[in-house]
N, C-alpha and C. Protein backbone atom coordinates (compact mmCIF):
# COMPACT_ATOMS: atom_id res chain seq x y z
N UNK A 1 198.63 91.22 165.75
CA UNK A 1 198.43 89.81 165.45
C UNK A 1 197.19 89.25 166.12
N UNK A 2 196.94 89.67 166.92
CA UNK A 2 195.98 89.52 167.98
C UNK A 2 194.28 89.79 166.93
N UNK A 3 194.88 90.31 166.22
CA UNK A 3 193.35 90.51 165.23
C UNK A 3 192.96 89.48 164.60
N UNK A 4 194.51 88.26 164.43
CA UNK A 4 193.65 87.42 163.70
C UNK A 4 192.76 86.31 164.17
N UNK A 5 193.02 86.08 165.53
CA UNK A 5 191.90 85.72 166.21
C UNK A 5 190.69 85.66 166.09
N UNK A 6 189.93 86.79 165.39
CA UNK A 6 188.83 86.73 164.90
C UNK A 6 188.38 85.47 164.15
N UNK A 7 189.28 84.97 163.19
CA UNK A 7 189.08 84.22 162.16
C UNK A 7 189.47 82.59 162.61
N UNK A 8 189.52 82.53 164.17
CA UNK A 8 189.53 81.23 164.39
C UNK A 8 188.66 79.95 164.09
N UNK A 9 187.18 80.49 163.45
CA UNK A 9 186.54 79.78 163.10
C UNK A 9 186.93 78.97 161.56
N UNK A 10 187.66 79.56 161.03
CA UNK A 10 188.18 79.29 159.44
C UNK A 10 189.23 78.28 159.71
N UNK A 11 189.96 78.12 160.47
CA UNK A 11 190.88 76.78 161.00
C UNK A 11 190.32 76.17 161.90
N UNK A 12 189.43 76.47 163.04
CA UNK A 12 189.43 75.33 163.73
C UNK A 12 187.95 74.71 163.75
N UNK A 13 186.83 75.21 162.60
CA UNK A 13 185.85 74.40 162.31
C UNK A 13 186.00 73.52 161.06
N UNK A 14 185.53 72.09 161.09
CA UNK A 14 185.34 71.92 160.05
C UNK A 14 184.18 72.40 159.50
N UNK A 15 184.14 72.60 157.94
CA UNK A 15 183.22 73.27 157.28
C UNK A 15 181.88 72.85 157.00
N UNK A 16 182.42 70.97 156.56
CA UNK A 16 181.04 70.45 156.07
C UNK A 16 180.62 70.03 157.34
N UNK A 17 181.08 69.73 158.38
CA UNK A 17 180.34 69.48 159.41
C UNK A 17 179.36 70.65 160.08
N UNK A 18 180.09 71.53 159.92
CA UNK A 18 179.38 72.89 160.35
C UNK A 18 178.12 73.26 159.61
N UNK A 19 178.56 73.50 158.24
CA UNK A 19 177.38 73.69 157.10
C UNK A 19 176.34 72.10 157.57
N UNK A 20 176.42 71.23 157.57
CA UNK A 20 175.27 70.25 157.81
C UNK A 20 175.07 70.35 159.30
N UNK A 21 175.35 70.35 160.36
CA UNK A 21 174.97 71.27 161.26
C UNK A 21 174.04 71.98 161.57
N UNK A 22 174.23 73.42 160.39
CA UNK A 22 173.37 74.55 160.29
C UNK A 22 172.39 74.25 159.82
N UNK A 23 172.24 73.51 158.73
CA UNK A 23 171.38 72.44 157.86
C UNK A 23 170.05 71.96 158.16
N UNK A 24 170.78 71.58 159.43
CA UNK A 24 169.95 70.74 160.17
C UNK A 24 168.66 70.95 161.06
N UNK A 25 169.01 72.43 161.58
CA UNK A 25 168.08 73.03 161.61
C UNK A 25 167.03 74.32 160.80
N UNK A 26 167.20 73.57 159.50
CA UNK A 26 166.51 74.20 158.32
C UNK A 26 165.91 75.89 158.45
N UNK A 27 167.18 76.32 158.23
CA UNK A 27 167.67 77.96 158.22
C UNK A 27 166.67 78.41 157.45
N UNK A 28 166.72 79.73 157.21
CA UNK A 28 165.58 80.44 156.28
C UNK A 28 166.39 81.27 155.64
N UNK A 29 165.34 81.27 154.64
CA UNK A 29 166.99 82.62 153.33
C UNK A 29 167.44 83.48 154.43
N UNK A 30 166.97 84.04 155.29
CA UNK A 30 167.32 85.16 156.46
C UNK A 30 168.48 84.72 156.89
N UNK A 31 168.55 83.68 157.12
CA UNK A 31 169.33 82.70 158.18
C UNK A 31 171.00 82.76 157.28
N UNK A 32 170.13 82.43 156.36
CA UNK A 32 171.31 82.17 155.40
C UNK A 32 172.19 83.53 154.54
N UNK A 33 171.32 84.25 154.76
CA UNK A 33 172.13 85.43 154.51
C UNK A 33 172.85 86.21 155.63
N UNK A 34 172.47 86.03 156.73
CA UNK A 34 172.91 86.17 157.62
C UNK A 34 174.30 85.58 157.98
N UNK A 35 174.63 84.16 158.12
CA UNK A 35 175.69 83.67 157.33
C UNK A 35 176.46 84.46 156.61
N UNK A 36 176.03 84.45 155.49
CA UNK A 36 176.74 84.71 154.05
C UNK A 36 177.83 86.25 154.37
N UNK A 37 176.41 87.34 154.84
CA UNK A 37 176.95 88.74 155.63
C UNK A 37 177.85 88.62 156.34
N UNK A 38 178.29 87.54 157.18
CA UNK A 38 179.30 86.57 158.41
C UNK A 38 180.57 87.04 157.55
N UNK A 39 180.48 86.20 156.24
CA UNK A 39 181.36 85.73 156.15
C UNK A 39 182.35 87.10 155.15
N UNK A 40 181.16 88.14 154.46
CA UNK A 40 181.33 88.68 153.68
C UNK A 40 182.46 90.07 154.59
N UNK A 41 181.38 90.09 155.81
CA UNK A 41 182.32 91.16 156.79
C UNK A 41 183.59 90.58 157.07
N UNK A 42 183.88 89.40 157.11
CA UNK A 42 185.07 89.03 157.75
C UNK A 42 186.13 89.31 156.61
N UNK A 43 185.79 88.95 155.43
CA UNK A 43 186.61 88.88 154.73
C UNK A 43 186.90 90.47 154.08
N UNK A 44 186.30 91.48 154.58
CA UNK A 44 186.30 92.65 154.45
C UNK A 44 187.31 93.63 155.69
N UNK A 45 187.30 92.50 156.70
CA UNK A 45 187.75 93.18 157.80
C UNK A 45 189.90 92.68 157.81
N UNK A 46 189.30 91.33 156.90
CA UNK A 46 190.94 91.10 156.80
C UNK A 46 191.62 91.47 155.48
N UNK A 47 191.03 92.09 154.42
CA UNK A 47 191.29 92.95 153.25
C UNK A 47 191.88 94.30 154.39
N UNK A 48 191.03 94.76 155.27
CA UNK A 48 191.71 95.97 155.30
C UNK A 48 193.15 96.11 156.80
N UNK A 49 193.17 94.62 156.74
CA UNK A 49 194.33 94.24 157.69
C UNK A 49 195.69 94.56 157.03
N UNK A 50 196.32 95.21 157.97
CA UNK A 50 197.99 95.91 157.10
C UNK A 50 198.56 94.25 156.55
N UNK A 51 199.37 94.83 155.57
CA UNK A 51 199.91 93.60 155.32
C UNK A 51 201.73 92.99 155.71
N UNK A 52 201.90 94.18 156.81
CA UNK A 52 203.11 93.81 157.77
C UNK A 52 202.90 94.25 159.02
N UNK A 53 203.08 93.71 160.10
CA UNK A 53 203.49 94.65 161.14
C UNK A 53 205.02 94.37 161.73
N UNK A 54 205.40 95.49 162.11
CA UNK A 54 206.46 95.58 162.86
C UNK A 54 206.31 95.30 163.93
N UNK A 55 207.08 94.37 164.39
CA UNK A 55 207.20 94.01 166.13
C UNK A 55 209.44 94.12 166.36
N UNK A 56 209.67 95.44 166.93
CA UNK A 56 210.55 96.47 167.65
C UNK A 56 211.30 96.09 165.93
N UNK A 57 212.62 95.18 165.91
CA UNK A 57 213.26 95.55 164.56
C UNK A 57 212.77 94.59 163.52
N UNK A 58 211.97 93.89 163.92
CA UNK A 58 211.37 92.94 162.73
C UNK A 58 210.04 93.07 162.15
N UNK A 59 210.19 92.86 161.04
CA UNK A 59 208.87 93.02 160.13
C UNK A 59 208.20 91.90 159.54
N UNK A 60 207.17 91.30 160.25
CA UNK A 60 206.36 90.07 159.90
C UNK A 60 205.40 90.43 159.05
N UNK A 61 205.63 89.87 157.40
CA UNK A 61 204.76 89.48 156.33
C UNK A 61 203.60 89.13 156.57
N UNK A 62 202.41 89.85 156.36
CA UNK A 62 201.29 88.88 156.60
C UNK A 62 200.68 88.34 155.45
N UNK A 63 201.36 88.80 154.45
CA UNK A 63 200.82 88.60 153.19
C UNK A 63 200.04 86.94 153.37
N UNK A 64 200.75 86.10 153.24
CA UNK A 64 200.66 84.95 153.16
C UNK A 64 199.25 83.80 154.12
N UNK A 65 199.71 84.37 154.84
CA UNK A 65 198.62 84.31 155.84
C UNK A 65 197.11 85.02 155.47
N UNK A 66 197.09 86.22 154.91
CA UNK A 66 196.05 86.89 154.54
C UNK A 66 195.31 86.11 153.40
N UNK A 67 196.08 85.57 152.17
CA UNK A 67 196.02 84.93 151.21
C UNK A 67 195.02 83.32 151.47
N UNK A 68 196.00 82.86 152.36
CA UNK A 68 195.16 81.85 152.86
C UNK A 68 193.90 81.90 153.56
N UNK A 69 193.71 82.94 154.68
CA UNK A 69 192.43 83.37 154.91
C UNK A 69 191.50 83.67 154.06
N UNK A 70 191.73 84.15 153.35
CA UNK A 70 190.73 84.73 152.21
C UNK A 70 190.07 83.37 151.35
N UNK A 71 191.50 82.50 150.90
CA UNK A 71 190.99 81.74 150.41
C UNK A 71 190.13 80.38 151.36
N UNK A 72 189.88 80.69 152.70
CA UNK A 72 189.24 79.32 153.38
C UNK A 72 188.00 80.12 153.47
N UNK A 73 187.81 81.52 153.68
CA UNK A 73 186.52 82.13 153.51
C UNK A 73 185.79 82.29 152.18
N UNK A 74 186.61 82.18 151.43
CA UNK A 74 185.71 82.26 149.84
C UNK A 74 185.09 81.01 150.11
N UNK A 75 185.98 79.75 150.57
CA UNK A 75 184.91 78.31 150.60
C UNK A 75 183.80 78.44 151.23
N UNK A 76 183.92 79.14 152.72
CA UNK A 76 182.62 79.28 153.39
C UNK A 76 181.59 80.02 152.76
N UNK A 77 181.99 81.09 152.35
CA UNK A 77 180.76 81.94 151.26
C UNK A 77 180.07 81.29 150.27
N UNK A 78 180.91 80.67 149.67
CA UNK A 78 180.71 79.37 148.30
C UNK A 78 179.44 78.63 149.11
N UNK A 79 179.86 77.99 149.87
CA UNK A 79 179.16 76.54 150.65
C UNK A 79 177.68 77.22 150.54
N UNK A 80 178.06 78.51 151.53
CA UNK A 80 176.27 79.05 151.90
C UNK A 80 175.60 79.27 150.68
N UNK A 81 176.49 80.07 150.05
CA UNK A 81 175.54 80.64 148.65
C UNK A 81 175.64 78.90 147.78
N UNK A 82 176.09 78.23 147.92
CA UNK A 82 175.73 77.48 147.03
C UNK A 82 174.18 76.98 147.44
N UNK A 83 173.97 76.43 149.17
CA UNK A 83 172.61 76.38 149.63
C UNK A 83 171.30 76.93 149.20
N UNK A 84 171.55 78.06 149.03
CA UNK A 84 170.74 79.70 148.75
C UNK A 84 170.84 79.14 147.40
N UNK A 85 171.56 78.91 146.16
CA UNK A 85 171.02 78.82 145.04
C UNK A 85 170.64 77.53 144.12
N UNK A 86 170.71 76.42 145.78
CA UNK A 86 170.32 75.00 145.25
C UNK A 86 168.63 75.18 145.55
N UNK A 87 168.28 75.78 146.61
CA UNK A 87 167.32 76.19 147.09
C UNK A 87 166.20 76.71 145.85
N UNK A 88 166.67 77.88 145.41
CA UNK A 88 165.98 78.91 144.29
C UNK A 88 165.99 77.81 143.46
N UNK A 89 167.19 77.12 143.21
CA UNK A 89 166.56 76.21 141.67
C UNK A 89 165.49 75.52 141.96
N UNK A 90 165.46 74.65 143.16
CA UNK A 90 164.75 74.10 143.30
C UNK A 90 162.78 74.27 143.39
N UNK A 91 163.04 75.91 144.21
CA UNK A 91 161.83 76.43 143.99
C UNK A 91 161.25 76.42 142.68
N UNK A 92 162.06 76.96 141.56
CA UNK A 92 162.44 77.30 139.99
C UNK A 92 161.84 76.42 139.59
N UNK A 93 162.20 75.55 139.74
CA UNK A 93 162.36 73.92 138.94
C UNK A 93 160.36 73.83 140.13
N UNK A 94 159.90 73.72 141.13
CA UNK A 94 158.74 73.58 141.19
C UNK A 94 157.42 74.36 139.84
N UNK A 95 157.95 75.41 140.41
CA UNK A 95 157.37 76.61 139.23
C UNK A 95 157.24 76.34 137.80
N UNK A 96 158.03 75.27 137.25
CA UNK A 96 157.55 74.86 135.53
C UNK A 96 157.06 73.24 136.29
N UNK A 97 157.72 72.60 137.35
CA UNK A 97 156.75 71.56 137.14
C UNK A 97 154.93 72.06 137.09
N UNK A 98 154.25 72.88 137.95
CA UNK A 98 153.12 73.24 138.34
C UNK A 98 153.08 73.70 136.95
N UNK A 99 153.02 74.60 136.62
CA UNK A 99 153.16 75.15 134.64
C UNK A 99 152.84 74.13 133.65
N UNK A 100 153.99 72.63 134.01
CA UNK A 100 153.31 72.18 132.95
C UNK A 100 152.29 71.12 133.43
N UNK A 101 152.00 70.94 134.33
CA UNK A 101 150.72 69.74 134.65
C UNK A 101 149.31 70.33 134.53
């Protein structure tokens, strides 16, 4: 159980405060993939988390718990990559303004 500790950042940060935060000091795609890799390992590391353990005659489900993790880390992945591809449009969107003037 002790593993899930890792993932204390997924309950006890808020997200948009965090993401504007990070923001704030205007990250670089590096930055931001770096992030993204954060979030991609974590959610790789609790995919390969058993999905019971036994403690002496009882058997605690983690299903549920796993489920929910996964789903507060898909938001964090979302958030960054959404950054990363408001970004590119935006570059995008420079690239035909210059084109057509």
């Amino acid at each position: 159980l002790y593993d899930f500790h890792l993932f204390h950042f997924v309950w006890q940060d808020d997200m948009k405060s965090s993401l504007s935060e990070f923001l704030d000091h205007n990250p670089t795609n590096h930055n931001l993939q770096r992030e993204i890799d954060h979030v991609v390992n974590m959610e790789n590391k609790l995919v390969n988390m058993p999905e019971a353990v036994d403690i002496g005659c009882i058997s605690l489900d983690l299903k549920p718990y796993r489920r929910a993790l996964l789903g507060f880390l898909h938001g964090w992945k979302f958030a960054y990559m959404n950054v990363v591809h408001d970004g590119a449009q935006n570059e995008l969107w420079e690239c035909f303004k210059y084109r057509l003037d």
